[in-house]
Protein backbone atom coordinates (compact mmCIF):
# COMPACT_ATOMS: atom_id res chain seq x y z
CA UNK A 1 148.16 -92.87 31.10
CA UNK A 2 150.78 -90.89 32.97
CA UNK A 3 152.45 -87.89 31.84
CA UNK A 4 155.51 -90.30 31.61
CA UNK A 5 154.61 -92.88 29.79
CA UNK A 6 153.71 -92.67 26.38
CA UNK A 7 151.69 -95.17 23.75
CA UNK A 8 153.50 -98.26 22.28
CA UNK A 9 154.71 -98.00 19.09
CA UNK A 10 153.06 -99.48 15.89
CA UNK A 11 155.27 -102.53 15.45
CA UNK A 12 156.64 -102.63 11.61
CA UNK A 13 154.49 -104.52 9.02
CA UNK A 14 155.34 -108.32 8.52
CA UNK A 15 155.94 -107.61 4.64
CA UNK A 16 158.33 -108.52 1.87
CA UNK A 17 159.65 -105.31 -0.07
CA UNK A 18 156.98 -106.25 -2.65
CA UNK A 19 154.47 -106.83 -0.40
CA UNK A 20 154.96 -103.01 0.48
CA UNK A 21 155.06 -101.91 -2.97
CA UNK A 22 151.73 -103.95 -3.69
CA UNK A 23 150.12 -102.02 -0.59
CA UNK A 24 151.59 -98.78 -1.34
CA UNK A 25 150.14 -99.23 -5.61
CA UNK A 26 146.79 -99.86 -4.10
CA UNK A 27 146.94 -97.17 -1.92
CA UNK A 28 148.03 -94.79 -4.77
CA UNK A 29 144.58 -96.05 -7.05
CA UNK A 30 142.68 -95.62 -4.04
CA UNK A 31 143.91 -91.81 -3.88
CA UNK A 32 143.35 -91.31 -7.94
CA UNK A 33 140.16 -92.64 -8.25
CA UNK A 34 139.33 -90.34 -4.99
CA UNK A 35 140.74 -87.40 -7.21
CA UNK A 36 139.20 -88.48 -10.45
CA UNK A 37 135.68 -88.22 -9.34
CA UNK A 38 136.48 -84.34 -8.66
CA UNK A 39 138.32 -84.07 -12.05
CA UNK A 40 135.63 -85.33 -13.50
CA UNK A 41 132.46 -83.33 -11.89
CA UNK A 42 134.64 -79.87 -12.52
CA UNK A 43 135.51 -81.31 -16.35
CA UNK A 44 131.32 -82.08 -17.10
CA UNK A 45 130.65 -78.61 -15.76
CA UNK A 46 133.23 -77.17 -17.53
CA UNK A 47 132.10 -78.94 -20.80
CA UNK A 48 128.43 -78.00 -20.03
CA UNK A 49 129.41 -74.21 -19.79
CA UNK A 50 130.27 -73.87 -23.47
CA UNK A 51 126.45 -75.00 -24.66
CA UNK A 52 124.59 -72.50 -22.35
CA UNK A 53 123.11 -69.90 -23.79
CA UNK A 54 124.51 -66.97 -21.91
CA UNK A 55 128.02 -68.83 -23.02
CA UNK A 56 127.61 -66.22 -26.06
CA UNK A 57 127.71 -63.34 -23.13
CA UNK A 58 131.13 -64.03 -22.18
CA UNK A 59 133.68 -61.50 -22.67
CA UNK A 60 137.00 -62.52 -23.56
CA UNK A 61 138.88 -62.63 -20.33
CA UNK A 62 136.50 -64.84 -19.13
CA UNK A 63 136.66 -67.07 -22.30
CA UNK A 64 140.36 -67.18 -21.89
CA UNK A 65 139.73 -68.46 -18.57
CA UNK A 66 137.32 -70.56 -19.44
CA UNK A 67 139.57 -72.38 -22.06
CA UNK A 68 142.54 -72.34 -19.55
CA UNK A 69 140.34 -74.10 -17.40
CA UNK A 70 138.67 -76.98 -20.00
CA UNK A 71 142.84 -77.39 -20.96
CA UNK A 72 143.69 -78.12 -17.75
CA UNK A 73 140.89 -80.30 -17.00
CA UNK A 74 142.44 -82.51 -19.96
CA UNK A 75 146.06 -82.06 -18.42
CA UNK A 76 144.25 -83.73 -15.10
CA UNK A 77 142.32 -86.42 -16.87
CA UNK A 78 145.45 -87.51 -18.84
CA UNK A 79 147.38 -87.18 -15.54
CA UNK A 80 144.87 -89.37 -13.80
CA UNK A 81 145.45 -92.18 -15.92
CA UNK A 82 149.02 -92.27 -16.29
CA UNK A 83 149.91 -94.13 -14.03
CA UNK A 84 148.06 -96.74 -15.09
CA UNK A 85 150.01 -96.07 -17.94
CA UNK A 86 153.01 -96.52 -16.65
CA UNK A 87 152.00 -99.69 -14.82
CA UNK A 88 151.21 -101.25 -18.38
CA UNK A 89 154.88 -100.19 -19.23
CA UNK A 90 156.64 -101.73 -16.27
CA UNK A 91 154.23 -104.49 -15.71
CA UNK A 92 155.75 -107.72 -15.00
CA UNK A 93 159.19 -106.09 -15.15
CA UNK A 94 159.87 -106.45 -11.40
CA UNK A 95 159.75 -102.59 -11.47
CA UNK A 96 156.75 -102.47 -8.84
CA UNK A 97 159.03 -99.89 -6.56
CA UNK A 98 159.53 -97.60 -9.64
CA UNK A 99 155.61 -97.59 -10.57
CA UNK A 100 155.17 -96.81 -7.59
CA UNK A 101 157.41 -93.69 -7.31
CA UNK A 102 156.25 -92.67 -10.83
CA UNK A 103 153.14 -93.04 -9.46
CA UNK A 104 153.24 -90.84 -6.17
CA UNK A 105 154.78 -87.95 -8.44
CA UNK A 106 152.48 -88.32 -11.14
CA UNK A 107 149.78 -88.21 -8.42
CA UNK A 108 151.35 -84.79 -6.67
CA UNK A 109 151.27 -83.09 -10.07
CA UNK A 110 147.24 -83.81 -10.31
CA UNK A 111 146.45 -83.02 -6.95
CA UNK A 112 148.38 -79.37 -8.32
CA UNK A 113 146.61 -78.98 -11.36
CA UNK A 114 143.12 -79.89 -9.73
CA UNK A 115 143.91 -77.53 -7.06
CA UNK A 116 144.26 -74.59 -9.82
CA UNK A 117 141.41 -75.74 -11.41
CA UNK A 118 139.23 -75.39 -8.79
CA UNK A 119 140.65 -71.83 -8.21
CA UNK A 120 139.94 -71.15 -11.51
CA UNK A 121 136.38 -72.74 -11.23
CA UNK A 122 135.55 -70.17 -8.56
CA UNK A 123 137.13 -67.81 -9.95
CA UNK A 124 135.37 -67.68 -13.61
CA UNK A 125 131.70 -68.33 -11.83
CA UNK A 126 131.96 -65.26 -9.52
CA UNK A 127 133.54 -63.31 -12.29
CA UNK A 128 130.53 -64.48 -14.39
CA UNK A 129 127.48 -63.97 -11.72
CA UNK A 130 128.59 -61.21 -9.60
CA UNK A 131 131.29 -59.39 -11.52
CA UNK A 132 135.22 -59.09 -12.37
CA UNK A 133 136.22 -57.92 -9.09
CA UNK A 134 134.57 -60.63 -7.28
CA UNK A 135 136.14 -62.85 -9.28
CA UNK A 136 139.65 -61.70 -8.42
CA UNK A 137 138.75 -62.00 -4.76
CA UNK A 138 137.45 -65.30 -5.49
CA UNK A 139 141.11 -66.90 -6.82
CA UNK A 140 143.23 -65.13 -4.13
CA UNK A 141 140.96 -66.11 -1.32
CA UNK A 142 141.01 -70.27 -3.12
CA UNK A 143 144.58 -69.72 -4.03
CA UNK A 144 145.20 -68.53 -0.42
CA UNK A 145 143.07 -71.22 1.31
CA UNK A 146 144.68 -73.88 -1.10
CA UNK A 147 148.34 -72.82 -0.64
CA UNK A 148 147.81 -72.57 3.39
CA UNK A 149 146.41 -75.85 3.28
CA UNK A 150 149.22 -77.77 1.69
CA UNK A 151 151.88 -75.89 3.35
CA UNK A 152 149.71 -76.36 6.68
CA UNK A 153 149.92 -80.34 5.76
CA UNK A 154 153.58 -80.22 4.94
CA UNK A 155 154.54 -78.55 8.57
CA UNK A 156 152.14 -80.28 10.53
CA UNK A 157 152.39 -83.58 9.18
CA UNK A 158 155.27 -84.93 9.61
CA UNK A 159 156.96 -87.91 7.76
CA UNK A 160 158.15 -90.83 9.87
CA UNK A 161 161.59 -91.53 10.36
């Protein structure tokens, strides 16, 4: 390829608007159930934490965390299924467009609240095994990674026209 000439374009997709919003619903399960499994692996160790024994050891910072952290875990699980929720609302309503916008928002919010919760994850386990200071360091430096990354997504990935 020369420096002048570039790659064809993707021709458009030979699809009705529902078509699209079909595609686009799937696409949106695809990405929950993705972002379930994580929910749900940080939610069973979060749930396992409370019937350790050195649970009991815990000072109350960290069980302030650690109850932050199990409510939010049931903010993300309820979040994960509501927009299957809201398909059972709207289903058969022609509405497929509007699930589907619920859907992507209801989706950003999770991806959020997971993204706190596994800054809080980090945070409470280095708090627990190495100490309180470490445990700071561990939710800047997840917080810091996390917001870079989605602001490094939003500049560098840019929406179609």
């Amino acid at each position: 390829m020369t420096e002048d000439t570039h790659p064809p374009l993707l021709p458009e997709r030979d699809e009705s608007p529902a078509q699209r919003a079909d595609r686009n619903w799937i696409d949106i399960l695809q990405e929950l159930r993705a972002t379930q499994a994580g929910t749900q692996i940080m939610t069973g160790f979060l749930l396992a934490v409370a019937f350790q024994p050195a649970f009991d050891k815990l000072d109350d910072l960290e069980r302030t965390v650690y109850l932050c952290l199990v409510s939010l875990s049931a903010a993300a699980t309820l979040l994960g299924i509501a927009p299957v929720l809201v398909h059972r609302r709207l289903f058969r309503h022609g509405e497929k467009e509007r699930i589907v916008r619920l859907g992507n928002r209801i989706l950003m919010i999770l991806l959020g609240v997971v993204t706190v919760i596994a800054s809080g994850v980090c945070c409470l386990i280095f708090d627990v095994v190495v100490g309180r200071t470490a445990g700071i360091i561990a939710l800047c430096v997840t917080a810091v990674v996390a917001i870079a990354g989605w602001v490094l997504i939003r500049v560098t990935v840019k929406r179609p026209r």
